[in-house]
Protein backbone atom coordinates (compact mmCIF):
# COMPACT_ATOMS: atom_id res chain seq x y z
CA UNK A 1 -12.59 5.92 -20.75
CA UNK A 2 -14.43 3.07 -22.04
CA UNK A 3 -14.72 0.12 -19.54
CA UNK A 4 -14.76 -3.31 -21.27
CA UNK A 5 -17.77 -5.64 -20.97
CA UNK A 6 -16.12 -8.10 -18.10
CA UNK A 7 -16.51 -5.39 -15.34
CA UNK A 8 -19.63 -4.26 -16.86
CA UNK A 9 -21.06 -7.33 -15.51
CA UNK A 10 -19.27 -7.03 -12.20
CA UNK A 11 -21.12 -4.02 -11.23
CA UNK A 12 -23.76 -6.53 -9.45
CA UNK A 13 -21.62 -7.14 -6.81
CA UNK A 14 -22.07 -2.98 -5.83
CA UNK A 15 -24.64 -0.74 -5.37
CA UNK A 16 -25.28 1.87 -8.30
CA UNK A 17 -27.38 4.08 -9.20
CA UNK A 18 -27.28 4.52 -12.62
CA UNK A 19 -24.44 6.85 -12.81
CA UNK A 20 -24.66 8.16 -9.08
CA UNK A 21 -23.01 5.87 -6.29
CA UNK A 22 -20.67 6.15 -2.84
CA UNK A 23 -18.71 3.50 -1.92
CA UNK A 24 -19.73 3.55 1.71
CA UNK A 25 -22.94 2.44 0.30
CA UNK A 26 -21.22 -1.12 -0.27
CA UNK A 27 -18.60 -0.97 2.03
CA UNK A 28 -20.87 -0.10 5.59
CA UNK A 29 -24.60 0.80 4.76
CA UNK A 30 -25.71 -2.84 3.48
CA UNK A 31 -23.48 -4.40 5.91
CA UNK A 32 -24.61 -2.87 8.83
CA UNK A 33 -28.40 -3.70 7.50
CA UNK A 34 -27.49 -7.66 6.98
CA UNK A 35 -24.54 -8.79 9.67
CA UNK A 36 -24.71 -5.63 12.28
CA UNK A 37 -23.48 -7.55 15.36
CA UNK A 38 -20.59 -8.59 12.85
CA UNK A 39 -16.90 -7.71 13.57
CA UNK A 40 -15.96 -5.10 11.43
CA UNK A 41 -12.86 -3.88 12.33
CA UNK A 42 -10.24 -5.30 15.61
CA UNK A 43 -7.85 -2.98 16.50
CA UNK A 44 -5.13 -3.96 19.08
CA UNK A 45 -1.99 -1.53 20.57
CA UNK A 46 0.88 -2.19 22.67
CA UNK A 47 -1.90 -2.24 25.54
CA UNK A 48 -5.48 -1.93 24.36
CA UNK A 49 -7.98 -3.58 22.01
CA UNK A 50 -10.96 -2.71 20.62
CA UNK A 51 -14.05 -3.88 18.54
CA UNK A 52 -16.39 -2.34 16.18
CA UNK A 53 -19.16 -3.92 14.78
CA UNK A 54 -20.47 -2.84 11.15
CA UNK A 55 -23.55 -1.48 13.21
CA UNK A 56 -21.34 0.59 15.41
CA UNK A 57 -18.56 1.80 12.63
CA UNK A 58 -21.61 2.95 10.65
CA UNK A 59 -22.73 5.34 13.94
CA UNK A 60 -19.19 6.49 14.58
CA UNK A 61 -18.41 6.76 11.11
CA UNK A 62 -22.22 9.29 10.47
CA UNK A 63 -21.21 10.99 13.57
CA UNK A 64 -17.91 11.93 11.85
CA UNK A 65 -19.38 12.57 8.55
CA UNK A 66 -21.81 15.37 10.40
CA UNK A 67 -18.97 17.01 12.30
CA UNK A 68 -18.02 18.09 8.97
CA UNK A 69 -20.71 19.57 8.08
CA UNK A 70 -21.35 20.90 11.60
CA UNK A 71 -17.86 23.11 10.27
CA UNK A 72 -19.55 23.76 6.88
CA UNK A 73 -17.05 21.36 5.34
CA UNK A 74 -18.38 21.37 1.67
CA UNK A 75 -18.84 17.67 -0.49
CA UNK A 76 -15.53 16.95 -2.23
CA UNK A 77 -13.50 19.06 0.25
CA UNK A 78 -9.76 17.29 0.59
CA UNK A 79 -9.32 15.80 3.98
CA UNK A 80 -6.13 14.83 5.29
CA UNK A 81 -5.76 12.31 7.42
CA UNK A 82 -2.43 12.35 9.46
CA UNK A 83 -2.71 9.51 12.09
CA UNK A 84 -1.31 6.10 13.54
CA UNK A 85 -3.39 2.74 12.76
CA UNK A 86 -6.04 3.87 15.45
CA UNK A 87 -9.56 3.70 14.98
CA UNK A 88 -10.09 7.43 14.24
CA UNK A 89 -8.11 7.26 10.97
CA UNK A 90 -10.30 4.46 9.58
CA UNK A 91 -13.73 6.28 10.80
CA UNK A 92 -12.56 9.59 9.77
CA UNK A 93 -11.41 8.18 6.35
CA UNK A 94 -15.09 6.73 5.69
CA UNK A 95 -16.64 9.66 7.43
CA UNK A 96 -15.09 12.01 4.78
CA UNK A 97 -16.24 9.72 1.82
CA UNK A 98 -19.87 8.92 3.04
CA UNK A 99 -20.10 12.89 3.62
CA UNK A 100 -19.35 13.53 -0.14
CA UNK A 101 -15.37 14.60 0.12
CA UNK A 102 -12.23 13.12 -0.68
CA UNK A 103 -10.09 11.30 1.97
CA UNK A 104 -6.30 11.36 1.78
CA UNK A 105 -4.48 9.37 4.57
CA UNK A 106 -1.05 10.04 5.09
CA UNK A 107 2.01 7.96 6.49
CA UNK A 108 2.76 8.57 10.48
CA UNK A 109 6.36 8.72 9.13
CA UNK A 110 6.09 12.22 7.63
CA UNK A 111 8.19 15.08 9.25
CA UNK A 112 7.38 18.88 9.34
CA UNK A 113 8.58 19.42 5.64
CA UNK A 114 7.11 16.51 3.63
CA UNK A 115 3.83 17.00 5.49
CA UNK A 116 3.59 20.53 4.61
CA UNK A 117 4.47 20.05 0.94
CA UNK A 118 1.47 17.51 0.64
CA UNK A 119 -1.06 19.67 2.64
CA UNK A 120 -0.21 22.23 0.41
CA UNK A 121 0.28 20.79 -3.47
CA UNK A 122 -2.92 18.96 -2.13
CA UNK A 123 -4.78 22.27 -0.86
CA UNK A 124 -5.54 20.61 1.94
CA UNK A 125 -8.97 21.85 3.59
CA UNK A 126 -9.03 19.62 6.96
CA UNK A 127 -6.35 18.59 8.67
CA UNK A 128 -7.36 15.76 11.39
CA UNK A 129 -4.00 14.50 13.67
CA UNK A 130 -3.68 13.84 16.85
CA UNK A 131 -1.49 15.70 19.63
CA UNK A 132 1.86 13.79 19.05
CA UNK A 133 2.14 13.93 15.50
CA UNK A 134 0.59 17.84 15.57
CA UNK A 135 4.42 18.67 17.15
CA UNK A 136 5.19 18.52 13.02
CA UNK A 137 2.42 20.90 12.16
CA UNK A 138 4.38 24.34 11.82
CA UNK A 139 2.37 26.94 14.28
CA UNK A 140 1.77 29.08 10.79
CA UNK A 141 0.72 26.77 8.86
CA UNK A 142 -2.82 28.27 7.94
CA UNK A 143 -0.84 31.12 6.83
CA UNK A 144 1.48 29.04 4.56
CA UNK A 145 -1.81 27.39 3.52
CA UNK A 146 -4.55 29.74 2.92
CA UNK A 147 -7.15 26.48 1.60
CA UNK A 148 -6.70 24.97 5.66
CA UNK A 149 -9.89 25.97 7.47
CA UNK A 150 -9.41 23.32 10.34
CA UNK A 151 -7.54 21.43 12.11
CA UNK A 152 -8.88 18.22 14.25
CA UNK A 153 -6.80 16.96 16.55
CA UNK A 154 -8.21 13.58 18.14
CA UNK A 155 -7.31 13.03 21.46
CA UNK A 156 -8.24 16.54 22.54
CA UNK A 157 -11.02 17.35 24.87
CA UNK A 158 -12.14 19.57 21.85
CA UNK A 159 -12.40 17.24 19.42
CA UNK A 160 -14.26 14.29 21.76
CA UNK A 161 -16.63 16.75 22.55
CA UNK A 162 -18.01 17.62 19.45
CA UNK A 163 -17.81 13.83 18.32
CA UNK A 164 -20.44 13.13 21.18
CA UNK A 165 -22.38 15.90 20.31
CA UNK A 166 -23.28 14.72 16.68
CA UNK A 167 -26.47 12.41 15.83
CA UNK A 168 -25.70 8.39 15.01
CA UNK A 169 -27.64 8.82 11.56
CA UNK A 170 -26.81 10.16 8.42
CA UNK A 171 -28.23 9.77 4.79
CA UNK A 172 -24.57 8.71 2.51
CA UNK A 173 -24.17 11.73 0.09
CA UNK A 174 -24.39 10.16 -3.50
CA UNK A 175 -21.76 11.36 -6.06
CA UNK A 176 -20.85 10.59 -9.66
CA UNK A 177 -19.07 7.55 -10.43
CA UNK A 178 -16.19 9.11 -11.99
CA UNK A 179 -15.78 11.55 -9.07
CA UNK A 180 -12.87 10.98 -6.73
CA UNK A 181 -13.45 9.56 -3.41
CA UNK A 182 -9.62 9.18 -2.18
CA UNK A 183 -6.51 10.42 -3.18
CA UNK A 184 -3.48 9.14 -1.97
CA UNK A 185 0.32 11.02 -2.40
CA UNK A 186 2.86 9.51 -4.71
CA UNK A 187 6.56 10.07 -5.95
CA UNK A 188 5.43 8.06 -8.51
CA UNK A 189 8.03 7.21 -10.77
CA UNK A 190 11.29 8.31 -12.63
CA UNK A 191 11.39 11.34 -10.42
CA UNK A 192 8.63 12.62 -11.13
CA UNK A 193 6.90 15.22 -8.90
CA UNK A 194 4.30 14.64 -5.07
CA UNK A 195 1.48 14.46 -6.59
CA UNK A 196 -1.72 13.21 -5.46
CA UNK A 197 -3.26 9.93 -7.29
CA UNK A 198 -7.17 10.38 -7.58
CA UNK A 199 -9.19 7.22 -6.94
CA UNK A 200 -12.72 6.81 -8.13
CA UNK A 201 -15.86 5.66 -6.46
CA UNK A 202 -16.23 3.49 -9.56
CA UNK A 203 -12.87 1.45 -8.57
CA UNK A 204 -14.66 -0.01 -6.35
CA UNK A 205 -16.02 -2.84 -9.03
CA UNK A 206 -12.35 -3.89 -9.40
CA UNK A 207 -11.24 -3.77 -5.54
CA UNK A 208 -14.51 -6.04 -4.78
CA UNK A 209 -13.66 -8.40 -7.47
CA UNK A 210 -9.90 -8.90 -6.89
CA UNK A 211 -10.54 -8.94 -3.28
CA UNK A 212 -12.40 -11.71 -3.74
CA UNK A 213 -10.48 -13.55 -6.70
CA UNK A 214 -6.80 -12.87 -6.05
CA UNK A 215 -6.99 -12.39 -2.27
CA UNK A 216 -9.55 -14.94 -1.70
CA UNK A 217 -12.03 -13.05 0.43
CA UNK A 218 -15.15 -14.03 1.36
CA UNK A 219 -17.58 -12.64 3.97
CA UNK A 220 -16.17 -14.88 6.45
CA UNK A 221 -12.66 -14.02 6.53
CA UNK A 222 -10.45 -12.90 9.46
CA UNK A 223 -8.12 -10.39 7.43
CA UNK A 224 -5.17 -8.81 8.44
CA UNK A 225 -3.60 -6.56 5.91
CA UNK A 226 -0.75 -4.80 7.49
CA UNK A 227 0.13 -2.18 5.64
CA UNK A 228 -0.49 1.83 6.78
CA UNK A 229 -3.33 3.69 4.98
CA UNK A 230 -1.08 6.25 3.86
CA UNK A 231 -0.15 3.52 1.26
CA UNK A 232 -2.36 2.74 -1.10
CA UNK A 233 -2.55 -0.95 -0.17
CA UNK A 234 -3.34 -0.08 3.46
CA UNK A 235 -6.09 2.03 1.64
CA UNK A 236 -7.74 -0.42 -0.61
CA UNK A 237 -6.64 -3.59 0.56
CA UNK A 238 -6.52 -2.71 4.19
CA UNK A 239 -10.44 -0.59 4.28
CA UNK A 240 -12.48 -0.31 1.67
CA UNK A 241 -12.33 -3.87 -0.28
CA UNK A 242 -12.26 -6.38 2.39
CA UNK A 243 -15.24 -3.96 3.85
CA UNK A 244 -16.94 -4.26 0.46
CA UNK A 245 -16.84 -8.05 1.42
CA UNK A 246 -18.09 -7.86 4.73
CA UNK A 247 -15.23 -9.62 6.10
CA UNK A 248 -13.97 -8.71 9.81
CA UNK A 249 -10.43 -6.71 9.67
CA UNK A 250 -8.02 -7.63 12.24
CA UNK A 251 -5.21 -4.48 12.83
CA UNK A 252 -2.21 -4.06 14.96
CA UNK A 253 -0.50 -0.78 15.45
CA UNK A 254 3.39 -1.37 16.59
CA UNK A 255 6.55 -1.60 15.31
CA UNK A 256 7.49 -4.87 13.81
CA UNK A 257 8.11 -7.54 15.80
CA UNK A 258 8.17 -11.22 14.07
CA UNK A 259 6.99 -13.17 17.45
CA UNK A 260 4.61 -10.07 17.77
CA UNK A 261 3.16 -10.71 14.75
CA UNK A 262 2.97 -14.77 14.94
CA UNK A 263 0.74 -14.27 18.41
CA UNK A 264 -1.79 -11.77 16.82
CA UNK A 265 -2.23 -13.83 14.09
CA UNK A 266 -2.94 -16.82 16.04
CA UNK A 267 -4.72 -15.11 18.88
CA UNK A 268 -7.08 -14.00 16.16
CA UNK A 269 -7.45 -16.77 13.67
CA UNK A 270 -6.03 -14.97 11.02
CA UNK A 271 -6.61 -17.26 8.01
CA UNK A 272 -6.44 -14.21 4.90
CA UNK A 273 -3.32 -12.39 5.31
CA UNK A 274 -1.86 -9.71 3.30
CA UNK A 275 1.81 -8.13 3.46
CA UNK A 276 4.84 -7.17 2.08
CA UNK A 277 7.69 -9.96 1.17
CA UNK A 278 10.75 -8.09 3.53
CA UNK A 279 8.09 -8.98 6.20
CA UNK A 280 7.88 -12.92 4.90
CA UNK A 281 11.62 -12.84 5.22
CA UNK A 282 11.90 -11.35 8.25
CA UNK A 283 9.18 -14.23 9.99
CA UNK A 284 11.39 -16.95 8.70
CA UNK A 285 14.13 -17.24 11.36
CA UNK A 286 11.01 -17.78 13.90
CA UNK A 287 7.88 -18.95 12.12
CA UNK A 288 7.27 -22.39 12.82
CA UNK A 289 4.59 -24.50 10.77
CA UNK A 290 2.22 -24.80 13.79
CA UNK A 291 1.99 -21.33 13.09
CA UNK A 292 0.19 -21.02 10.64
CA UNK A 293 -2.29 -23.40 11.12
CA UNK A 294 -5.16 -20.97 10.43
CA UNK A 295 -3.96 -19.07 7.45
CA UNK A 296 -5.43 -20.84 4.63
CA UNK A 297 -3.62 -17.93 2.31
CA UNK A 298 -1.00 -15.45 2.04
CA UNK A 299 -0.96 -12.87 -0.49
CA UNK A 300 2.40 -10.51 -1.35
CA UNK A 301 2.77 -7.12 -2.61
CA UNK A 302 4.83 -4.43 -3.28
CA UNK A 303 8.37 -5.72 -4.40
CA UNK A 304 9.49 -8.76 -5.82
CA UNK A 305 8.97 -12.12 -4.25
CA UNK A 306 11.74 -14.15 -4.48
CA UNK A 307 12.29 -17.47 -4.99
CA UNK A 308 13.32 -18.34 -1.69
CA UNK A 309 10.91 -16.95 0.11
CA UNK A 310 8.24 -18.71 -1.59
CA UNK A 311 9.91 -22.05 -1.13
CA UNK A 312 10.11 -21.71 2.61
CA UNK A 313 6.59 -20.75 2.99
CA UNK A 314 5.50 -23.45 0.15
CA UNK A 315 7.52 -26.21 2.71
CA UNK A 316 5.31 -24.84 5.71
CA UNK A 317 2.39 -25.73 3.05
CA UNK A 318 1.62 -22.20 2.40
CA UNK A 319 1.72 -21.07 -1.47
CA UNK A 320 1.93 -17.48 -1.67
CA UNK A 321 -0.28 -15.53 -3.72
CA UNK A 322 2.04 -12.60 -5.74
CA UNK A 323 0.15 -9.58 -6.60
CA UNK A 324 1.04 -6.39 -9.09
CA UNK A 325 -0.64 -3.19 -8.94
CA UNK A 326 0.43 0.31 -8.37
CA UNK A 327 -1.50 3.67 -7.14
CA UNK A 328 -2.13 4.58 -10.59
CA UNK A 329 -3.97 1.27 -11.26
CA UNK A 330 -6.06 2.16 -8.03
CA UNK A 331 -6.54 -2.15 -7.69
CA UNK A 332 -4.92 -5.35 -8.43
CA UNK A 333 -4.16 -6.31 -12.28
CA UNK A 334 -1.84 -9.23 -12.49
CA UNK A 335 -1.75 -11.86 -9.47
CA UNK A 336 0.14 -15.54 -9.67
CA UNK A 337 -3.09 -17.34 -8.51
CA UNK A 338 -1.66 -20.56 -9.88
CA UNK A 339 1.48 -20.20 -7.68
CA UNK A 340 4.51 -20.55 -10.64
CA UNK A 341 7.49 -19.99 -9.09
CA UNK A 342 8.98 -16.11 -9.00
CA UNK A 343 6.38 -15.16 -11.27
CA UNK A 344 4.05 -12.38 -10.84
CA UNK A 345 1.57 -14.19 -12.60
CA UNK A 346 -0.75 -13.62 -15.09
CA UNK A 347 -3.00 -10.73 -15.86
CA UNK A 348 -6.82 -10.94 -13.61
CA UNK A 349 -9.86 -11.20 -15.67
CA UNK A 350 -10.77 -7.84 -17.45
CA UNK A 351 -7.15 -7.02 -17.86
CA UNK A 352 -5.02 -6.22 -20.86
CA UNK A 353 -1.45 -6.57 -20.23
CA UNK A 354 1.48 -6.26 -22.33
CA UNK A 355 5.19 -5.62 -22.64
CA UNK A 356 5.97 -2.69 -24.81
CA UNK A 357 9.54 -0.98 -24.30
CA UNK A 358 10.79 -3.44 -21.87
CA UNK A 359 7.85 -2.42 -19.63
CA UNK A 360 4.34 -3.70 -18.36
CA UNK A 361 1.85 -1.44 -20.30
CA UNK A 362 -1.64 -1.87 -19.65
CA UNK A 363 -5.37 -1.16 -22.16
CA UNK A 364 -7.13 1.39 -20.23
CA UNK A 365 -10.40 0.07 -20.07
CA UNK A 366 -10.52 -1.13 -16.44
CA UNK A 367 -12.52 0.49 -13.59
CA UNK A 368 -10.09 1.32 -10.72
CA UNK A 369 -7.60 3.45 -13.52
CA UNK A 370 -6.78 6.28 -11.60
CA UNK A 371 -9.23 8.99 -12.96
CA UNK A 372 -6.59 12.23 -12.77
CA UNK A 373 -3.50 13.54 -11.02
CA UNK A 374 -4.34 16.66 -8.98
CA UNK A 375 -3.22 19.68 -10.82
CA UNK A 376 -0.68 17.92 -13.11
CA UNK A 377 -2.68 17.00 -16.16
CA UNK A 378 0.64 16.97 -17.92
CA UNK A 379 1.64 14.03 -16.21
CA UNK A 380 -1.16 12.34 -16.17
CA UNK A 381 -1.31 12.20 -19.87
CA UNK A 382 2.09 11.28 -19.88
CA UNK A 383 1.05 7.61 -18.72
CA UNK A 384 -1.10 7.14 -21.73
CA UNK A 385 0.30 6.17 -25.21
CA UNK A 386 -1.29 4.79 -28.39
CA UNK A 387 -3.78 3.39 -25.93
CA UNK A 388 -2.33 1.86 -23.41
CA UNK A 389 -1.47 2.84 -20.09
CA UNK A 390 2.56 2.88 -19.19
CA UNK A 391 3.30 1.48 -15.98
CA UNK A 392 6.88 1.87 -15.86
CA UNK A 393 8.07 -1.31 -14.66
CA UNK A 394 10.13 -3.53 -16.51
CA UNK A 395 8.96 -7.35 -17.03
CA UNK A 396 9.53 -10.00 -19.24
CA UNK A 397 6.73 -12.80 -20.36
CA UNK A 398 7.24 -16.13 -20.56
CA UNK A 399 4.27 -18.69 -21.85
CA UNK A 400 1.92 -15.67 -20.38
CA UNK A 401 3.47 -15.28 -17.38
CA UNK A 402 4.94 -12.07 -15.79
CA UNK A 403 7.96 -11.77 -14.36
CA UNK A 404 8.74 -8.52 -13.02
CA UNK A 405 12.70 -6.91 -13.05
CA UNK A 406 12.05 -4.14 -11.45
CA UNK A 407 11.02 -0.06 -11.15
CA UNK A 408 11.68 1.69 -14.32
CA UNK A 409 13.66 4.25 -11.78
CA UNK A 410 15.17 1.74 -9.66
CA UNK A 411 16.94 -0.12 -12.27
CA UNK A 412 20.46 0.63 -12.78
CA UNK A 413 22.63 1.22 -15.62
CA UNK A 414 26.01 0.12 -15.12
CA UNK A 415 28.60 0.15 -18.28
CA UNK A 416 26.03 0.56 -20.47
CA UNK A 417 23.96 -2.56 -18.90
CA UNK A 418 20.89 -2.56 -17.38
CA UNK A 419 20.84 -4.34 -13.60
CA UNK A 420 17.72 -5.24 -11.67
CA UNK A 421 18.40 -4.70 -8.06
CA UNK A 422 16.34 -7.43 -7.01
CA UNK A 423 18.39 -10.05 -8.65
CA UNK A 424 21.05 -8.89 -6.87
CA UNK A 425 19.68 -9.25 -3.16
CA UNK A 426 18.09 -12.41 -4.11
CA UNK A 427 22.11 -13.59 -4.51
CA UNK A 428 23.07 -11.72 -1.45
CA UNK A 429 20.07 -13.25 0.57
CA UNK A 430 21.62 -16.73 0.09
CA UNK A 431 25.39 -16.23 1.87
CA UNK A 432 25.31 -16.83 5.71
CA UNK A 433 26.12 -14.06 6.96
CA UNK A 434 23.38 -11.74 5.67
CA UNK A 435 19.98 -11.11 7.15
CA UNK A 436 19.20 -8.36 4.71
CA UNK A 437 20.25 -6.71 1.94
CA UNK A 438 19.12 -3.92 -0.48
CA UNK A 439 20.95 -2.47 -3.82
CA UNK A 440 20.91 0.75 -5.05
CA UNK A 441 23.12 2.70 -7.99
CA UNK A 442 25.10 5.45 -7.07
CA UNK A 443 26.92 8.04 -9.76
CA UNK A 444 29.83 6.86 -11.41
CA UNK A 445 32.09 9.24 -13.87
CA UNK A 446 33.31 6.66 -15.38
CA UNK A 447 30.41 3.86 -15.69
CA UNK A 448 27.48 5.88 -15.20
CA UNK A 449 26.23 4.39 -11.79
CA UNK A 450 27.91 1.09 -9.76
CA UNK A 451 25.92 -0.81 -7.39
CA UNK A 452 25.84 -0.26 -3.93
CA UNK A 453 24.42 -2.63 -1.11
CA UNK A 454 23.15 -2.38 2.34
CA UNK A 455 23.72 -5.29 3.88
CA UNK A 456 22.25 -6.39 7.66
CA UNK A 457 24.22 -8.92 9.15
CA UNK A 458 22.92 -11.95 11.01
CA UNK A 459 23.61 -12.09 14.97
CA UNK A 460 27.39 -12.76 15.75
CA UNK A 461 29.13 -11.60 12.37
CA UNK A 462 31.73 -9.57 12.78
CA UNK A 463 31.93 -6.47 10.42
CA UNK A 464 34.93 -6.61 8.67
CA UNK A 465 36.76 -5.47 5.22
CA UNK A 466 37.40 -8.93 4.25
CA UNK A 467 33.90 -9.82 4.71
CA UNK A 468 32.74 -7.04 2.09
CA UNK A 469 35.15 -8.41 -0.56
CA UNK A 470 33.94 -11.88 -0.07
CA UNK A 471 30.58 -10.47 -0.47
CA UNK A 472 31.13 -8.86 -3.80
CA UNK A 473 33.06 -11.61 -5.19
CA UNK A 474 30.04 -13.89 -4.06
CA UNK A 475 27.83 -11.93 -6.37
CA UNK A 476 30.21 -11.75 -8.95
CA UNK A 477 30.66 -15.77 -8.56
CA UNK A 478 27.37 -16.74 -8.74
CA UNK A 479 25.32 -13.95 -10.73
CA UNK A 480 27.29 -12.05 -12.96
CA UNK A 481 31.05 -10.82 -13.26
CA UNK A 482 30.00 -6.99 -14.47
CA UNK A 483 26.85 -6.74 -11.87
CA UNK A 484 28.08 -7.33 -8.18
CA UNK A 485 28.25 -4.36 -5.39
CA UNK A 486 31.50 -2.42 -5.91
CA UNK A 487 30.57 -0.70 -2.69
CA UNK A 488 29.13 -2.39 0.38
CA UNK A 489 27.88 -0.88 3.43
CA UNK A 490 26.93 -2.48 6.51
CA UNK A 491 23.82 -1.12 8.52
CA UNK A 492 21.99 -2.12 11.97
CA UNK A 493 18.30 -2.05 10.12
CA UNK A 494 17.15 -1.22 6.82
CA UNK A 495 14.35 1.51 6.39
CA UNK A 496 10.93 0.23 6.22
CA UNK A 497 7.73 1.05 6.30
CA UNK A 498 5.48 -0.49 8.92
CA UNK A 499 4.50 -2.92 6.79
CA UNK A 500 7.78 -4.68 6.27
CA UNK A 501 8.78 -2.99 2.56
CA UNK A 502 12.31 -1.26 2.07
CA UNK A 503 11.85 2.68 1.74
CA UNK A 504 14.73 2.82 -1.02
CA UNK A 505 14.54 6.44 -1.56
CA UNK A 506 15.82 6.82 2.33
CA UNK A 507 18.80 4.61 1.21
CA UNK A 508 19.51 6.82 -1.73
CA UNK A 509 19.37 10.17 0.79
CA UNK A 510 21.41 8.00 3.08
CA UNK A 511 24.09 7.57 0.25
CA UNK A 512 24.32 11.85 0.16
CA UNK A 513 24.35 12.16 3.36
């Protein structure tokens, strides 16, 4: 792949050599050197914080990095990492890539069988959990997966042992870089298989850069990104870019809570933060403008910001920064910077974008382009056509501006027409009664798939029949006469992850069910 001359010249901002590098390098090592009594990362619980500086993340991270090879643990040996938002997941991810191997965090959310199908398609070599979440772990599971040597388990006696035990130095293992330094699992899209989505050292140049430009990150910044680094957001936005910065990272592990989340932020003078848009909508019932008096920005990604939202933060005299990227672009490529309304904005500097068969499609000559799938080469050729790189999700563009419709497999085909979901919450989001909603297309004989919604009430509204006609007809009144829900169910909570976006895939399983 031939990288275009822009991020050519961005390779100043990292440290290469020649064709050898580790991100860690960038991320910790010159850190550490320059600002070592600098917060790195803030970590705060139901009932405990706790601080790292970028001098002591570099010790605790070498410390992890010679455990492995205290257990002979090869360079690019595939290390899963199955843990909360605790500090041991973020050291133990950086461990694994300053010791030469590849990190792959997974969600907390997993159960027994979609853990065991990634440690497995992944040929997972190291394990690392901690006792709670090792109750999923089948007892045979070295036996079902002859690649596991070990498995760490964090809170035991064990484990803190041999931590303690390991020296405070140790020299960041150079790699090629095209080789992968994270991989994070995907259903990707259409259907398409778990696979695992490899990530290059070399992405790096693009994560720096759109750190800085779209996210507007600078060495001083108190950053909270709150997504899980099981996601690749919580990944690249949430570690290793804002620690390419040398900005301090603010993290809270719990379940979502809007005043919650309001205190932290203020406690900690959260002025960069980045999140998903159900979590912006979810804030608004108690957010106040004195709020946010020291967020200077706040950046969206993941699904579709809608209009609404962006008003009610834009009154508060916040303008929300949209951003588009996926896995497979390993970094952001198309951010609304200049704030138009419901757009996703324009492409970032360096980026080639498109629309070609109703979707965004992308020239392949950027740096953070996922490198390979592992052990589908099929598929990964199966993004690429007459050179450009498919995304999958349908866009139009308007005067150079993006404005995305949704997933290539989330939208539905009703009677022959094709329906963004989105649109359709955006109308439901606007009656009174509804806190929530989410769409989804179930099978139809007769007109291929209908929509269905999942609506969450606001406090105090009765569930009733006559309340789910007056739904649908309120749809059909003010978007479209063919494209309103012809089935509506209410729910207590829609499924999310952690950081606020709707798992629709659980909403399809719960339509089976």
């Amino acid at each position: 792949m031939e990288i275009n001359e822009f991020w050519k010249e961005k390779e100043k901002n990292i440290i290469l050599h020649n064709n050898k590098m580790n991100i860690i390098e960038s991320c910790i090592d010159r850190h550490s050197q320059k600002t070592p009594d600098k917060i790195a990362l803030f970590f705060k619980d139901e009932t405990n914080e706790i601080k790292y500086t970028y001098r002591q993340l570099q010790e605790e991270i070498s410390k992890f990095s010679n455990l492995l090879n205290s257990l002979e643990i090869k360079k690019n040996s595939r290390i899963f990492i199955f843990l909360p938002k605790i500090p041991e997941l973020y050291i133990n991810f950086l461990g694994t890539i300053k010791q030469g191997s590849i990190a792959i965090p997974l969600f907390e959310a997993f159960q027994e069988q979609g853990l065991e199908l990634r440690l497995k398609k992944g040929d997972a070599e190291v394990l690392i959990t901690n006792k709670e979440l090792l109750k999923r772990v089948s007892k045979d599971i070295k036996q079902k997966i002859p690649s596991l040597k070990h498995i760490l388990v964090v809170d035991s006696e064990d484990y803190k042992n041999k931590i303690k035990e390991q020296a405070l130095e140790f020299k960041t293992v150079l790699k090629e870089k095209q080789d992968t330094s994270l991989m994070i699992f995907t259903s990707s899209t259409a259907g398409t298989p778990v696979a695992g989505i490899e990530i290059s050292h070399y992405a790096l140049v693009q994560q720096y850069f759109t750190a800085e430009f779209a996210l507007g990150l600078n060495k001083d910044s108190n950053y909270w990104c709150t997504a899980h680094p099981g996601w690749v957001t919580g990944s690249i936005y949430g570690i290793i870019a804002p620690l390419s910065i040398g900005c301090s990272i603010f993290i809270l592990e719990q379940h979502f809570d809007a005043k919650k989340w309001i205190e932290f932020a203020n406690n900690n003078k959260i002025n960069i933060l980045y999140t998903a848009p159900t979590a912006l909508r979810l804030l608004k019932p108690v957010i106040k403008k004195q709020d946010l008096k020291f967020v200077e920005k706040i950046n969206s990604v993941g699904e579709a910001l809608t209009k609404a939202t962006f008003d009610f933060y834009n009154d508060l005299g916040i303008k929300i920064t949209d951003t588009y990227w996926q896995t497979e672009t390993g970094a952001i490529v198309i951010a609304n910077t200049e704030h138009k309304y419901a757009s996703m904005g324009k492409p970032i500097p360096g980026i080639t974008a498109e629309i070609k068969d109703n979707a965004i499609a992308l020239k392949p000559d950027f740096p953070s382009l996922m490198t390979g799938i592992y052990k589908h080469p099929k598929m990964f050729d199966s993004y690429f056509k007459d050179n450009w790189f498919k995304t999958n999700d349908n866009a139009t563009l308007e005067n150079g501006y993006f404005f995305f419709i949704g997933r290539g497999d989330d939208i539905i085909k009703t009677s022959g027409e094709r329906v963004s979901p989105i649109e359709i919450e955006s109308i439901l989001m606007k009656h009174k009664s509804v806190h929530e909603a989410a769409v989804i297309g179930v099978p139809d004989k007769i007109k291929g798939s209908i929509l269905k919604a999942f609506i969450v009430l606001n406090s105090n509204i009765k569930q009733t029949k006559e309340l789910k006609e007056e739904l649908s007809m309120f749809v059909k009144e003010n978007y479209a006469g063919h494209s309103y829900p012809k089935q509506i169910q209410f729910i207590e909570s829609l499924p999310k992850t952690n950081s606020g976006k709707i798992i629709r895939m659980e909403l399809r399983n719960l339509e089976k069910s």
